[in-house]
N, C-alpha and C. Protein backbone atom coordinates (compact mmCIF):
# COMPACT_ATOMS: atom_id res chain seq x y z
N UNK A 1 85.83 87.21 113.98
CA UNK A 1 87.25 86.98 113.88
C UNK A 1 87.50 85.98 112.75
N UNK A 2 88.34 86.45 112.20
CA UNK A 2 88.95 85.30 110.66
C UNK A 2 89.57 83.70 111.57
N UNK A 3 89.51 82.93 110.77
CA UNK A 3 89.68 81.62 111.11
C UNK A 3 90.95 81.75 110.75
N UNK A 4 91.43 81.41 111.69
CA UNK A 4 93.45 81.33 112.08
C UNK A 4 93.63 79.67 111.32
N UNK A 5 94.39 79.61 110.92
CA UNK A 5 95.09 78.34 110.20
C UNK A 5 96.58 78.01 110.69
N UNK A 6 96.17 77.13 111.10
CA UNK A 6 98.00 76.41 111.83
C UNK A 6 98.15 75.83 110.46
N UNK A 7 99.35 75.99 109.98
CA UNK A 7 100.45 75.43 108.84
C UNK A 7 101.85 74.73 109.02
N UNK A 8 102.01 73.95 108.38
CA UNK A 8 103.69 73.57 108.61
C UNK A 8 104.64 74.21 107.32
N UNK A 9 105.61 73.71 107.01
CA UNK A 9 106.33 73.85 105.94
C UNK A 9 106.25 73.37 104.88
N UNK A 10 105.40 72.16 105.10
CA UNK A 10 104.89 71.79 103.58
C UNK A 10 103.66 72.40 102.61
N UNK A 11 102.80 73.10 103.79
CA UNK A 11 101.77 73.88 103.37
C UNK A 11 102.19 74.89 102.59
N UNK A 12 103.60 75.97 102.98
CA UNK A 12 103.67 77.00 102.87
C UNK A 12 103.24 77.31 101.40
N UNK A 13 103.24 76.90 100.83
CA UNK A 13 103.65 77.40 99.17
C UNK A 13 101.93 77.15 98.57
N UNK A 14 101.37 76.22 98.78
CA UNK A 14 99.91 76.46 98.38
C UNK A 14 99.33 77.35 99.52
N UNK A 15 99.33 77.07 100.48
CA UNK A 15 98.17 78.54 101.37
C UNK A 15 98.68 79.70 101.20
N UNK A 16 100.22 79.68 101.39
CA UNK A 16 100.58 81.30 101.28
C UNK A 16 100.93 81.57 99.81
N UNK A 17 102.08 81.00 99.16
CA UNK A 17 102.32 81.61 98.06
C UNK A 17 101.18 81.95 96.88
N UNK A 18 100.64 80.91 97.14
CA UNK A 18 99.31 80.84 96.41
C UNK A 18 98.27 81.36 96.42
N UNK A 19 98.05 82.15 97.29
CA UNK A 19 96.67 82.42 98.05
C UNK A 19 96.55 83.26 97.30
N UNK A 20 94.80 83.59 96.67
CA UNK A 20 94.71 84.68 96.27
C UNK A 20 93.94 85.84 96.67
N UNK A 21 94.12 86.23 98.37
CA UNK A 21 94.03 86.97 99.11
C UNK A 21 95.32 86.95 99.96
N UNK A 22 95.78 88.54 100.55
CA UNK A 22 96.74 89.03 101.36
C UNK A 22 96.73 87.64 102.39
N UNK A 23 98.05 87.47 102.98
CA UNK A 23 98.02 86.51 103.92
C UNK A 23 99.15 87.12 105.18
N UNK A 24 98.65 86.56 106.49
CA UNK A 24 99.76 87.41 107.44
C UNK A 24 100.42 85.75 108.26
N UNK A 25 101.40 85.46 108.16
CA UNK A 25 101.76 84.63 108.91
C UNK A 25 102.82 84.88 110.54
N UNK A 26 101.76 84.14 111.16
CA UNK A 26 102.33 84.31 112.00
C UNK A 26 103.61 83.10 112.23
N UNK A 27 104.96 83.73 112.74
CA UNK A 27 105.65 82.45 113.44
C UNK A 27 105.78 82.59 114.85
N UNK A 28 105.31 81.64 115.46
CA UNK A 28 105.33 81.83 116.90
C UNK A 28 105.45 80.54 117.33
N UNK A 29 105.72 80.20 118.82
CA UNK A 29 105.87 78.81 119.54
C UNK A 29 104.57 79.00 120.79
N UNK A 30 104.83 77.73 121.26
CA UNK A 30 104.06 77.62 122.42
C UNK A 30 104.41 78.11 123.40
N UNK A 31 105.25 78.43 123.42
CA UNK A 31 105.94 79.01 124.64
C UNK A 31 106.43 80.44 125.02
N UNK A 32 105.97 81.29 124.04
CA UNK A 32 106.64 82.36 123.48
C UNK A 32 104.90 83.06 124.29
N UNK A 33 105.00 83.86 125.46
CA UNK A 33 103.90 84.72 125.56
C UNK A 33 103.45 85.73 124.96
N UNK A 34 104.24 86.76 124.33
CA UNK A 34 103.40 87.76 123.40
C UNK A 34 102.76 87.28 122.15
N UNK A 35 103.23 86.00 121.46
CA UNK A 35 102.68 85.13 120.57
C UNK A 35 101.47 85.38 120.75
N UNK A 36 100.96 84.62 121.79
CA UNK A 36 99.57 84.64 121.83
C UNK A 36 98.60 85.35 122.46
N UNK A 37 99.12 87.05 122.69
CA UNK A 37 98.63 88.00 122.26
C UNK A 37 98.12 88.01 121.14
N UNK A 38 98.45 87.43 119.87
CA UNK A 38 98.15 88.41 118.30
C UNK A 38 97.48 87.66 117.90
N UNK A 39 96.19 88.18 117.89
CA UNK A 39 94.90 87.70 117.11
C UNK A 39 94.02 88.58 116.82
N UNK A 40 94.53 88.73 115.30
CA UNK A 40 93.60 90.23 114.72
C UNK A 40 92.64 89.55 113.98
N UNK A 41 91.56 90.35 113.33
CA UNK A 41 90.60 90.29 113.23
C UNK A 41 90.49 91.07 111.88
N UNK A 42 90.37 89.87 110.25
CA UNK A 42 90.47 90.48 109.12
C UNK A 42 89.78 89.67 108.15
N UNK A 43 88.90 89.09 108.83
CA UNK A 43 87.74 87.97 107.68
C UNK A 43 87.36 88.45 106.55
N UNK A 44 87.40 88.22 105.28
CA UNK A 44 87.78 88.38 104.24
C UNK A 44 88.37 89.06 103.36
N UNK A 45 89.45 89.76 104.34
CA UNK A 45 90.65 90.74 103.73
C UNK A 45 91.79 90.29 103.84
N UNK A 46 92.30 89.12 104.45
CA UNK A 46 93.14 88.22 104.65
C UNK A 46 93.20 87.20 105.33
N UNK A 47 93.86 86.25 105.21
CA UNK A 47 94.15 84.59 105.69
C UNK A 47 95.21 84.81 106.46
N UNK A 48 94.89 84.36 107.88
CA UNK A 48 95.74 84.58 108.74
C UNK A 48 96.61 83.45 108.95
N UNK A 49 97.72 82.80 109.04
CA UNK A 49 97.88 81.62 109.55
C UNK A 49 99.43 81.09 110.35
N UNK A 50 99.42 80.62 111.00
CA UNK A 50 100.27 80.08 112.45
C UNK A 50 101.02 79.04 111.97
N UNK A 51 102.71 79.60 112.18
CA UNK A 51 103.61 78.25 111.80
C UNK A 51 104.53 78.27 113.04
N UNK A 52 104.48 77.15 113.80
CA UNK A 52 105.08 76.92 114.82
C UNK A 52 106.64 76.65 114.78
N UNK A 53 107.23 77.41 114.95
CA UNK A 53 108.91 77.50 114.68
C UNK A 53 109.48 76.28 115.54
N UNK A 54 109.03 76.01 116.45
CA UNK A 54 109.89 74.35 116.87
C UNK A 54 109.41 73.36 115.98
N UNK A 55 108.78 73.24 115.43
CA UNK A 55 108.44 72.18 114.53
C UNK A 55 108.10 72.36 112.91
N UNK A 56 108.92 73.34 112.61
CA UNK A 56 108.49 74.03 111.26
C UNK A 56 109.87 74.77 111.51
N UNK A 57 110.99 74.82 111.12
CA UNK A 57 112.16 75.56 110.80
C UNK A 57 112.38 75.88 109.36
N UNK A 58 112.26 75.28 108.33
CA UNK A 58 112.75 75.31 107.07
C UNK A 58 111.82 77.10 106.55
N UNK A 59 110.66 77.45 106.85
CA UNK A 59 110.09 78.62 106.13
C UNK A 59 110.76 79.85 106.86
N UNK A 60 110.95 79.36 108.40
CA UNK A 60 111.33 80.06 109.23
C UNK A 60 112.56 80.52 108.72
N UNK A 61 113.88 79.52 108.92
CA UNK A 61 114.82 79.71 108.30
C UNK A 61 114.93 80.50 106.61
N UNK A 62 114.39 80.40 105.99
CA UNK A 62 114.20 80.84 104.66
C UNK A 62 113.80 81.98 104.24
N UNK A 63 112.72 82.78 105.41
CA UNK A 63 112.52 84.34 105.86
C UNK A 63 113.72 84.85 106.56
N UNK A 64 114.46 83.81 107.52
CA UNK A 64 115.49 84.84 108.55
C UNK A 64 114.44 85.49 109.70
N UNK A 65 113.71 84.08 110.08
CA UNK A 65 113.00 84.70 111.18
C UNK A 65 113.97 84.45 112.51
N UNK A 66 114.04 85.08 113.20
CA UNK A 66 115.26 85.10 114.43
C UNK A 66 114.39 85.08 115.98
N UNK A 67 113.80 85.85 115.61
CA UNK A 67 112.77 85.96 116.90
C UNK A 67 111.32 85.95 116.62
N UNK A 68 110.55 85.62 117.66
CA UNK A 68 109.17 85.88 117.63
C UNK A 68 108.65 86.42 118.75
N UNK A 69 107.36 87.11 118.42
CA UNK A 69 106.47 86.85 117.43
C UNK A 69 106.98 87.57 115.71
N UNK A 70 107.28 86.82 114.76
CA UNK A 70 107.65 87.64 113.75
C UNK A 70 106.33 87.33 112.79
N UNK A 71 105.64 88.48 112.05
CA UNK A 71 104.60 89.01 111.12
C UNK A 71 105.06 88.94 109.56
N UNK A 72 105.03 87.91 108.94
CA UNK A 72 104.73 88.52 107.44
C UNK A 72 103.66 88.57 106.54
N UNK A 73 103.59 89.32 106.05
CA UNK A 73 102.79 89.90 105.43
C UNK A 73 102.62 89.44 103.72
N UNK A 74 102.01 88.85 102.81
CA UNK A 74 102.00 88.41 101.50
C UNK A 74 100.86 88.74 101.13
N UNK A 75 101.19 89.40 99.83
CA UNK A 75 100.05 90.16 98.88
C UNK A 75 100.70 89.39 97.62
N UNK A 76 99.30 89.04 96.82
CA UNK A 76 100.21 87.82 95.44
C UNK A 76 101.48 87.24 95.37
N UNK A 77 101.68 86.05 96.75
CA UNK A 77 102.64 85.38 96.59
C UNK A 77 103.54 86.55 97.03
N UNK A 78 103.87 87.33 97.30
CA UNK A 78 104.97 88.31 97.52
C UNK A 78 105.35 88.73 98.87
N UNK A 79 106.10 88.58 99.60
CA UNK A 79 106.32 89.42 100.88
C UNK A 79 106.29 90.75 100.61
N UNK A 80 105.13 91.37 101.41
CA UNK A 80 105.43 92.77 101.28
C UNK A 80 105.34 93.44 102.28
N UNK A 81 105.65 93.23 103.53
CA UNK A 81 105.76 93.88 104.90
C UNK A 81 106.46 92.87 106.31
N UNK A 82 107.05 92.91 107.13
CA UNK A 82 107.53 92.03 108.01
C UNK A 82 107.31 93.09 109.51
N UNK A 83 106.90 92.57 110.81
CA UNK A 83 106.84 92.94 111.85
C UNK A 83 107.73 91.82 112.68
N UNK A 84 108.73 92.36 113.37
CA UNK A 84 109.15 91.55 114.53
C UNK A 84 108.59 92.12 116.12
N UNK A 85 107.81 91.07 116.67
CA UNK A 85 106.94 91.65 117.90
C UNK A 85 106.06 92.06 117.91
N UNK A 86 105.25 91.59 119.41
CA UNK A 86 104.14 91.87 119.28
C UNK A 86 103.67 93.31 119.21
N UNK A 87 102.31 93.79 119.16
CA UNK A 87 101.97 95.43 118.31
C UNK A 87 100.63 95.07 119.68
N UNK A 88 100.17 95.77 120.01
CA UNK A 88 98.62 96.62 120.41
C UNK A 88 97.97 96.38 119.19
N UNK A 89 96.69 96.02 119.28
CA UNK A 89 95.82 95.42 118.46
C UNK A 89 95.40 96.88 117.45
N UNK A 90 95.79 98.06 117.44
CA UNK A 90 95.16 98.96 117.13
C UNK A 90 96.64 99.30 115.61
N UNK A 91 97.92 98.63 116.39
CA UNK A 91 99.36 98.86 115.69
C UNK A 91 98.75 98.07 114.76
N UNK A 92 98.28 96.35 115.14
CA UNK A 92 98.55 94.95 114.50
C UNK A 92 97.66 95.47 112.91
N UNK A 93 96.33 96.29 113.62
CA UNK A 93 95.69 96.42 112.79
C UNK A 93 95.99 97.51 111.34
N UNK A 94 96.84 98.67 111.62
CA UNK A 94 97.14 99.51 111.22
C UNK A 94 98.45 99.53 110.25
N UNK A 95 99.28 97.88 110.86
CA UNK A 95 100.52 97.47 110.02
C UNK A 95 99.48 96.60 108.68
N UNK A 96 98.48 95.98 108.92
CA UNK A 96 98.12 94.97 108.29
C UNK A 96 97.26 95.72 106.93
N UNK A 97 96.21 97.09 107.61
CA UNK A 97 95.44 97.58 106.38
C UNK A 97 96.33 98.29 105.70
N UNK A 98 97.46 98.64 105.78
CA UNK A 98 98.40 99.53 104.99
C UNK A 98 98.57 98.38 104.03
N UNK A 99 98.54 97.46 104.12
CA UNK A 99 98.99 96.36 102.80
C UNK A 99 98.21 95.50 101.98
N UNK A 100 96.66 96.45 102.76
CA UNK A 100 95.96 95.40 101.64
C UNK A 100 94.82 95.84 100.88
């Protein structure tokens, strides 16, 4: 399993924008149960990483994330796919290789 990375809002822009591998961020809370359902499995095809929406609003806000679990998806700095909710690990997997 790829090493999950918790991020805040100050991170966003060097791990994700920057990254020069696909990145899937998750926004989710602690409290949110299908959240922590989603843990796919993509070690060196992408950087997975976790921004906690009660304590991280500004990236949140700035996507128009509304609900969670919400999925984006970044290929060179770029959003290029969004999932709202959780998927069956077979969906999670099948939204994620289409983009990379």
């Amino acid at each position: 399993m790829s090493e999950v990375l918790h991020i805040n809002d100050a991170d966003f822009e060097t791990t994700v924008v920057q990254s020069d591998i696909p990145v899937l961020v998750d926004f989710w809370a602690p409290w949110c149960g299908p959240c922590k359902m989603i843990a796919p499995e993509f070690a060196g095809k992408a950087k997975i990483v976790k921004i906690n929406v009660d304590d991280n609003q500004l990236v949140a806000g700035q996507f128009g994330v509304r609900s969670i679990p919400t999925l984006l998806l970044f290929k060179n700095g770029q959003l290029v796919a969004t999932q709202v909710g959780a998927l069956p690990k077979n969906q999670l997997a099948a939204f994620i290789n289409q983009h990379l």
